[in-house]
N, C-alpha and C. Protein backbone atom coordinates (compact mmCIF):
# COMPACT_ATOMS: atom_id res chain seq x y z
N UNK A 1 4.81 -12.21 -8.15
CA UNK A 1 3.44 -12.26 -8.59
C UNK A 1 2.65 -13.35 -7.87
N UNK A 2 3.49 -14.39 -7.63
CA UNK A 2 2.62 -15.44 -6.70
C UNK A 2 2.05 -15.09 -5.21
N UNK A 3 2.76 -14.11 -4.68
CA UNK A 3 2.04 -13.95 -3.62
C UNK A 3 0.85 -12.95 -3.68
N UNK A 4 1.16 -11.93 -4.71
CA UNK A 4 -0.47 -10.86 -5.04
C UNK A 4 -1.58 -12.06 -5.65
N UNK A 5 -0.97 -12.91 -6.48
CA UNK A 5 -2.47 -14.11 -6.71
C UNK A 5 -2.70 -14.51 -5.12
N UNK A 6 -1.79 -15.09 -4.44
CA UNK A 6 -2.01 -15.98 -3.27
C UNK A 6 -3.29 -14.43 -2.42
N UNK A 7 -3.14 -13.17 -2.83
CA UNK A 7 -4.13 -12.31 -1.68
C UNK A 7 -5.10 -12.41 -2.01
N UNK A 8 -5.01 -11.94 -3.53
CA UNK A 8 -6.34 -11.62 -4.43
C UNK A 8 -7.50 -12.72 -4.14
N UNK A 9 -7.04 -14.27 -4.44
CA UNK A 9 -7.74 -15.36 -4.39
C UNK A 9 -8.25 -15.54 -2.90
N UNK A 10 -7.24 -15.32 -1.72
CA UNK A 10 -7.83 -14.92 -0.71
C UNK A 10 -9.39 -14.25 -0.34
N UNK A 11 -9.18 -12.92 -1.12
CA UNK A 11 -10.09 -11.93 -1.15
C UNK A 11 -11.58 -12.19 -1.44
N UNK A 12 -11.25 -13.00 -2.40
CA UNK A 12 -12.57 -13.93 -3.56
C UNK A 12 -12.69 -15.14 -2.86
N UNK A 13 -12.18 -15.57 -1.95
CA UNK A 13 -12.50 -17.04 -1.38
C UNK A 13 -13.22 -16.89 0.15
N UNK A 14 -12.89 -15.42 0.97
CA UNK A 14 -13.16 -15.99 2.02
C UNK A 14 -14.59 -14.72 2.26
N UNK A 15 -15.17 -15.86 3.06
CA UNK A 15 -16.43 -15.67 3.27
C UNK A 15 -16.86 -15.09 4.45
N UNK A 16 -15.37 -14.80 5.78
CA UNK A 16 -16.38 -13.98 6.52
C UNK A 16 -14.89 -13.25 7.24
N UNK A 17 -15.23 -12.46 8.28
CA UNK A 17 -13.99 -11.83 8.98
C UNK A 17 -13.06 -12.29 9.34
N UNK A 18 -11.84 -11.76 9.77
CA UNK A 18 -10.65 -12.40 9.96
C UNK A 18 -10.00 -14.44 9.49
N UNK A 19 -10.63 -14.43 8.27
CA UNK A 19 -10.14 -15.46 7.25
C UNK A 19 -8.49 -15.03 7.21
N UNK A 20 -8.04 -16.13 7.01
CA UNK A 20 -6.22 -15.90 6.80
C UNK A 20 -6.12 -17.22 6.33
N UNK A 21 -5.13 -17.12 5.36
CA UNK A 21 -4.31 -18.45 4.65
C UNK A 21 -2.42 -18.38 5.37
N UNK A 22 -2.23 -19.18 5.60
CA UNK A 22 -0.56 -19.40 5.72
C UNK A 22 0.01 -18.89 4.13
N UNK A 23 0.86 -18.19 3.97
CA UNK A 23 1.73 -18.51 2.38
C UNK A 23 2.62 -19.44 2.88
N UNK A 24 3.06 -19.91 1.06
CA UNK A 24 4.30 -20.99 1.41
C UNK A 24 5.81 -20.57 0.85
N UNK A 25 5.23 -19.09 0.58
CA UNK A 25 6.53 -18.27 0.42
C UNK A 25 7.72 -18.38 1.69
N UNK A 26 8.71 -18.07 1.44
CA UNK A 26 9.63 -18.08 3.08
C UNK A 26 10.25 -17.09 2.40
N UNK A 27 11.35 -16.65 3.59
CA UNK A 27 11.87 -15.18 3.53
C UNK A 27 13.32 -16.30 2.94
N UNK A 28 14.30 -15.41 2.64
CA UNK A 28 15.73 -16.20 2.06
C UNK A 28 16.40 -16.95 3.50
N UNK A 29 17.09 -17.86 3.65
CA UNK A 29 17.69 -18.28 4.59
C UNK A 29 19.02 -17.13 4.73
N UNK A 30 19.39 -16.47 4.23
CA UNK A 30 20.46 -15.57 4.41
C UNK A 30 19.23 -13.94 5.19
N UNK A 31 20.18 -13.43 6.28
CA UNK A 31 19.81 -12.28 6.84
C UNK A 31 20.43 -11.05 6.79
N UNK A 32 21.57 -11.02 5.60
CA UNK A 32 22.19 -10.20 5.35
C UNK A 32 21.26 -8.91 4.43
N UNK A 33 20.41 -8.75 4.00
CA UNK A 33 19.39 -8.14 3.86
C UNK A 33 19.00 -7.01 4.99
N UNK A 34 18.72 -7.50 5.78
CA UNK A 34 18.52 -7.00 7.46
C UNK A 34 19.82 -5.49 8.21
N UNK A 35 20.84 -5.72 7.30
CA UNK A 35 22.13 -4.75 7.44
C UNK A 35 21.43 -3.59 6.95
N UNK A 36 21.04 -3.62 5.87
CA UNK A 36 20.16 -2.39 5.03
C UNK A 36 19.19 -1.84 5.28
N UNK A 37 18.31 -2.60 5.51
CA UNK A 37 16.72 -2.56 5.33
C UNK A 37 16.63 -1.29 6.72
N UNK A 38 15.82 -0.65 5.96
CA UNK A 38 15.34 1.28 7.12
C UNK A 38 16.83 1.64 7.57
N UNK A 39 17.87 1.44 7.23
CA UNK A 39 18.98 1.97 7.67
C UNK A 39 19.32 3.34 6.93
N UNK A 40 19.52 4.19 8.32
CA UNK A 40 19.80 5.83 7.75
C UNK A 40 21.22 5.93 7.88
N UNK A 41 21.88 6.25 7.05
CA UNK A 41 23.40 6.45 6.83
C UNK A 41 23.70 7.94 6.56
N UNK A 42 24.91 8.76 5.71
CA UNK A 42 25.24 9.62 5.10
C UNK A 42 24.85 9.57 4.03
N UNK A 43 24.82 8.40 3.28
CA UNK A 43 24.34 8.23 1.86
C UNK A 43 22.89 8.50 1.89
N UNK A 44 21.61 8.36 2.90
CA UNK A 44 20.17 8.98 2.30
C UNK A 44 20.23 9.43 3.04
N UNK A 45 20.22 10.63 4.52
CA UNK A 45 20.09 10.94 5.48
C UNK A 45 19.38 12.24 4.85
N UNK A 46 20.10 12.94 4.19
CA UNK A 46 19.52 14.06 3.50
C UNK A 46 17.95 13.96 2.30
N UNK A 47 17.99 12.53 1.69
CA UNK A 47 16.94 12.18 0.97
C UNK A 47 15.60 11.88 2.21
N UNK A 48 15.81 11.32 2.98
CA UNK A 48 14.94 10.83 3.87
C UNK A 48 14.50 12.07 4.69
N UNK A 49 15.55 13.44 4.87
CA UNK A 49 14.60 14.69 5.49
C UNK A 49 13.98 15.27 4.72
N UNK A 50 13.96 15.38 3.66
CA UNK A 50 13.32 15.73 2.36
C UNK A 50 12.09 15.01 2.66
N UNK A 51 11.90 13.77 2.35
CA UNK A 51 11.10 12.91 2.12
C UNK A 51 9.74 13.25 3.42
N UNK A 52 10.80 13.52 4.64
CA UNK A 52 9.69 13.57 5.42
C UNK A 52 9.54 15.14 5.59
N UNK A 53 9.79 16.14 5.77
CA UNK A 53 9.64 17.66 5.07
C UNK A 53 8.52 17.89 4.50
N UNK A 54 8.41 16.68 3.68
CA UNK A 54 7.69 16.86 2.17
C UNK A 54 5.90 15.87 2.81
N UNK A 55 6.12 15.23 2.94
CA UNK A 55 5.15 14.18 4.48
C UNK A 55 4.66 15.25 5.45
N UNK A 56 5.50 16.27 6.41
CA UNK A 56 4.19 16.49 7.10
C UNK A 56 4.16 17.38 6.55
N UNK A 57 4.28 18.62 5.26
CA UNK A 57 3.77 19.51 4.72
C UNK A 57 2.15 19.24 4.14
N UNK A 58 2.79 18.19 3.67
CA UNK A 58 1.54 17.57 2.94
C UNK A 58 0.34 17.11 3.98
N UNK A 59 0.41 16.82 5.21
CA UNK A 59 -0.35 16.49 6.10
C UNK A 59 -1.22 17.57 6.67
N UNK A 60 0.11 18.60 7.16
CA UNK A 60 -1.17 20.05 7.92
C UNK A 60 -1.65 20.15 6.11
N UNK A 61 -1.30 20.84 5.05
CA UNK A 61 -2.29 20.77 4.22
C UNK A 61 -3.36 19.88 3.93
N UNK A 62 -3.24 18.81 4.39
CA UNK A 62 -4.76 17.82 4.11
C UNK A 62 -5.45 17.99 5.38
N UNK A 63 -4.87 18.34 6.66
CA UNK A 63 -5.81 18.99 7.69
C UNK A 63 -6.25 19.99 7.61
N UNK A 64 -5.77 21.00 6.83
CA UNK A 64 -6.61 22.62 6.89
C UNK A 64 -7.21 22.28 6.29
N UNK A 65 -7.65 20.99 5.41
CA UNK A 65 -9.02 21.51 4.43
C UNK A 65 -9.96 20.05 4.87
N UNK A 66 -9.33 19.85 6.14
CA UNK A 66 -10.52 18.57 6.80
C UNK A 66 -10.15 17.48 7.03
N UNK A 67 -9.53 17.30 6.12
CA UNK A 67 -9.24 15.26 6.27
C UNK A 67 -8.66 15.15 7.68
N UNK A 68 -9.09 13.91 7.71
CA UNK A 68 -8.37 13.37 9.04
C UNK A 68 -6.92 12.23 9.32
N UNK A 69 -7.07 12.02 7.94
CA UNK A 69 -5.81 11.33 7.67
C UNK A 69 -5.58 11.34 6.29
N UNK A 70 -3.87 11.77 6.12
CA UNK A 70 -3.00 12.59 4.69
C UNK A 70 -3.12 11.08 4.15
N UNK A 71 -3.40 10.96 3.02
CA UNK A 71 -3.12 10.10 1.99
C UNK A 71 -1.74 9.99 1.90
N UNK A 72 -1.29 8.79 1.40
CA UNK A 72 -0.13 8.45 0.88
C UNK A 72 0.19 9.22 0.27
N UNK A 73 1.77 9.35 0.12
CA UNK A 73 2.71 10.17 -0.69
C UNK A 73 3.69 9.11 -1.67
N UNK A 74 3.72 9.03 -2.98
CA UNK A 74 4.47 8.67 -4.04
C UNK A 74 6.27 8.86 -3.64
N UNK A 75 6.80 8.05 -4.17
CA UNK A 75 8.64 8.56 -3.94
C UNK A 75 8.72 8.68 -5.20
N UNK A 76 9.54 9.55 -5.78
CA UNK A 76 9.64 9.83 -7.04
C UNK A 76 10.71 9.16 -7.57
């Protein structure tokens, strides 16, 4: 929650374009995190073609009726 206050207050504080604050959040000193993170295995390989299946279906449908760019898609 401290870092959505640290944007929000951002948002409400700055007064003209490209304003930026440093956070004083840090990432963990451990990088074992990094093994996982976007990694496609056997275990989601099949969830993740779904997922995207389901992504550009949804895309030519938001182009046949105009848009120029598909809105976000929810993971259920």
């Amino acid at each position: 929650m401290k870092i959505i206050h640290q944007a929000l207050s951002l948002l409400e504080e700055a007064h003209e374009a490209n304003t930026y604050r440093r956070s004083p959040c840090i990432w963990s000193e451990e990088n074992n995190w990094r093994d996982e993170y976007l990694h496609i295995n056997e275990g989601n390989r099949e969830e993740l073609a779904q997922l995207g299946k389901a992504r550009r279906h949804q895309q030519a449908q938001e182009k046949s009726h105009g848009k120029k760019r598909a809105s976000m898609i929810s993971q259920m």
